[in-house]
C-alpha atoms as a PDB file:
ATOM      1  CA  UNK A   1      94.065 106.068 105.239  1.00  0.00           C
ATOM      2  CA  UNK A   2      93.620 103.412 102.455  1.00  0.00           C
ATOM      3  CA  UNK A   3      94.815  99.474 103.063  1.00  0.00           C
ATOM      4  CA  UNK A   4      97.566  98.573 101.299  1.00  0.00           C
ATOM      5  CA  UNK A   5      96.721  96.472  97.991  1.00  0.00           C
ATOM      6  CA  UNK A   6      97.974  93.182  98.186  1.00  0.00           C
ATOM      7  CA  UNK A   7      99.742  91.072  94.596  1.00  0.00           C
ATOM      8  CA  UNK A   8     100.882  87.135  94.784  1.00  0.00           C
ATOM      9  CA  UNK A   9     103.343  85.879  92.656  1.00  0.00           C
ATOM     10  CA  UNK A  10     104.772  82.343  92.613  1.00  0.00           C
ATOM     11  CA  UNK A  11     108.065  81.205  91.560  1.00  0.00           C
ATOM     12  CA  UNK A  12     109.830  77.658  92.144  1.00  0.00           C
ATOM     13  CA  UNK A  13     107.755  77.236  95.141  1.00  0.00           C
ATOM     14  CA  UNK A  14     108.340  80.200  96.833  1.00  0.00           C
ATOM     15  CA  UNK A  15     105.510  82.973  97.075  1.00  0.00           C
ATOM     16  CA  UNK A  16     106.004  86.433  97.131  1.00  0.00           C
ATOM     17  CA  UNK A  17     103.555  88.818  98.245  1.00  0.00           C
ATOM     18  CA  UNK A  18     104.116  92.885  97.124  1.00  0.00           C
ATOM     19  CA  UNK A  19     101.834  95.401  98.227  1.00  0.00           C
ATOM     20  CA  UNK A  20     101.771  99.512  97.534  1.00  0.00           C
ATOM     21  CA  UNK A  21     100.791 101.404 100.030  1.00  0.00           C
ATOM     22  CA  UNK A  22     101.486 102.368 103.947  1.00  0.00           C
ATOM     23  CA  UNK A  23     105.322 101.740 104.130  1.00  0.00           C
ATOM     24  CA  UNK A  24     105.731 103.204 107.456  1.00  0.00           C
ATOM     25  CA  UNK A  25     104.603 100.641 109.858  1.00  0.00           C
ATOM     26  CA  UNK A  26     105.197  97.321 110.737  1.00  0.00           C
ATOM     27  CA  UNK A  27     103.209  94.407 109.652  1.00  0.00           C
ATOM     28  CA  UNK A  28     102.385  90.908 110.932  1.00  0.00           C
ATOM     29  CA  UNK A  29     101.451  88.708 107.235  1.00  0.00           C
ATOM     30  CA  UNK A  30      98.515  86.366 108.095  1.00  0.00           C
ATOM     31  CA  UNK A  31      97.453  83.632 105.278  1.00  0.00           C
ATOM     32  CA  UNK A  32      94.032  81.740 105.935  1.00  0.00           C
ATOM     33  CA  UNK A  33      92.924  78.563 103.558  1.00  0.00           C
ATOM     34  CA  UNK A  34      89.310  79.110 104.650  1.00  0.00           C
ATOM     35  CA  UNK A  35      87.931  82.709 105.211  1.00  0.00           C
ATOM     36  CA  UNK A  36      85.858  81.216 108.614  1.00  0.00           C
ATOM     37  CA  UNK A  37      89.017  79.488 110.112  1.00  0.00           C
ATOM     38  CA  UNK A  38      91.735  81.113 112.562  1.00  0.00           C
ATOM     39  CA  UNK A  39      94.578  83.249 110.320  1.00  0.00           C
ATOM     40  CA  UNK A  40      98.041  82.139 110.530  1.00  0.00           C
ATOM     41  CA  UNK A  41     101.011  84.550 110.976  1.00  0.00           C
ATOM     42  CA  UNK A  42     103.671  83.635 108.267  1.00  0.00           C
ATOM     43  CA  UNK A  43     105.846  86.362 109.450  1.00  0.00           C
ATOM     44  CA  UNK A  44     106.294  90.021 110.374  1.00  0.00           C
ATOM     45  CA  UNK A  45     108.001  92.675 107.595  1.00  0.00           C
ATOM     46  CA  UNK A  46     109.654  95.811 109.430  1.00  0.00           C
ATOM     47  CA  UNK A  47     108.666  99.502 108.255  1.00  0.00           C
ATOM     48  CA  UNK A  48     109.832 100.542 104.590  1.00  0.00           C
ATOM     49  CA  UNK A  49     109.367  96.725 103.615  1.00  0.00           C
ATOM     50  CA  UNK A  50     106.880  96.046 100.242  1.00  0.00           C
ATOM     51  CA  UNK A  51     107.275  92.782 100.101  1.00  0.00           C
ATOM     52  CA  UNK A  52     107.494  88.707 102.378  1.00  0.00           C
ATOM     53  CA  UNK A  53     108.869  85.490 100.500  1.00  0.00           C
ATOM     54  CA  UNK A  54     107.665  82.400 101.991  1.00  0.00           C
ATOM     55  CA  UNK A  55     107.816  78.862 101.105  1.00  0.00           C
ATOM     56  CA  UNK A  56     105.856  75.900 102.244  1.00  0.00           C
ATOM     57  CA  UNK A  57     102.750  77.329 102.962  1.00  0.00           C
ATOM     58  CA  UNK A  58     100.666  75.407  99.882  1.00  0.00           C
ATOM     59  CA  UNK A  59      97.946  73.484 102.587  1.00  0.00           C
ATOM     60  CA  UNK A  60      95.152  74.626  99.922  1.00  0.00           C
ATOM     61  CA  UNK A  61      94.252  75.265  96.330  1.00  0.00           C
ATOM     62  CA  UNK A  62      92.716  78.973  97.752  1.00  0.00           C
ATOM     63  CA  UNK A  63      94.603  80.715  99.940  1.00  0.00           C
ATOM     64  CA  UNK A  64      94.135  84.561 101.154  1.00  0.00           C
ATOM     65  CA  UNK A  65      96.618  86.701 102.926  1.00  0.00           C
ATOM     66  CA  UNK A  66      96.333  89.780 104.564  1.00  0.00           C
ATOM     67  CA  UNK A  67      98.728  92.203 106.265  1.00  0.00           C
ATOM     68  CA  UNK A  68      98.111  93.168 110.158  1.00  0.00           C
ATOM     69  CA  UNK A  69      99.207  95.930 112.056  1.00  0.00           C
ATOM     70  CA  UNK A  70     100.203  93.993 115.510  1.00  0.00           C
ATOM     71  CA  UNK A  71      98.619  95.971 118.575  1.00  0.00           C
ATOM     72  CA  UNK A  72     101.041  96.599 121.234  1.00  0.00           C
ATOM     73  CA  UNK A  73     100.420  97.467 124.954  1.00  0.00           C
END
């Protein structure tokens, strides 16, 4: 099973991150300024979802996302 590939794309200050891949789970979307600091959940996209628009989350000139698999109990 491969990770989904993640693509950014900015548009009057709202980002919107696409990905291809697994589209049969659900995902929690983390975003991280600095790759040794705590990730931030920006949101969680239900199964069949490719895509999260966000706004307001500009604390950094490099920014890196990544897309989370919550564990449940």
């Amino acid at each position: 099973m491969s990770s989904p590939q993640l693509a950014l794309t900015v548009s009057n200050m709202t980002q919107n991150l696409q990905w291809a891949g697994l589209t049969h789970v659900v995902y929690d979307v983390q975003g991280v300024t600095n790759l040794l600091g705590s990730w931030t959940t920006l949101g969680r996209v239900a199964n069949t979802a490719t895509n999260f628009s966000f706004t307001n989350w500009n604390s950094g000139p490099q920014q890196f996302y990544r897309l989370v698999v919550p564990w449940r109990l």
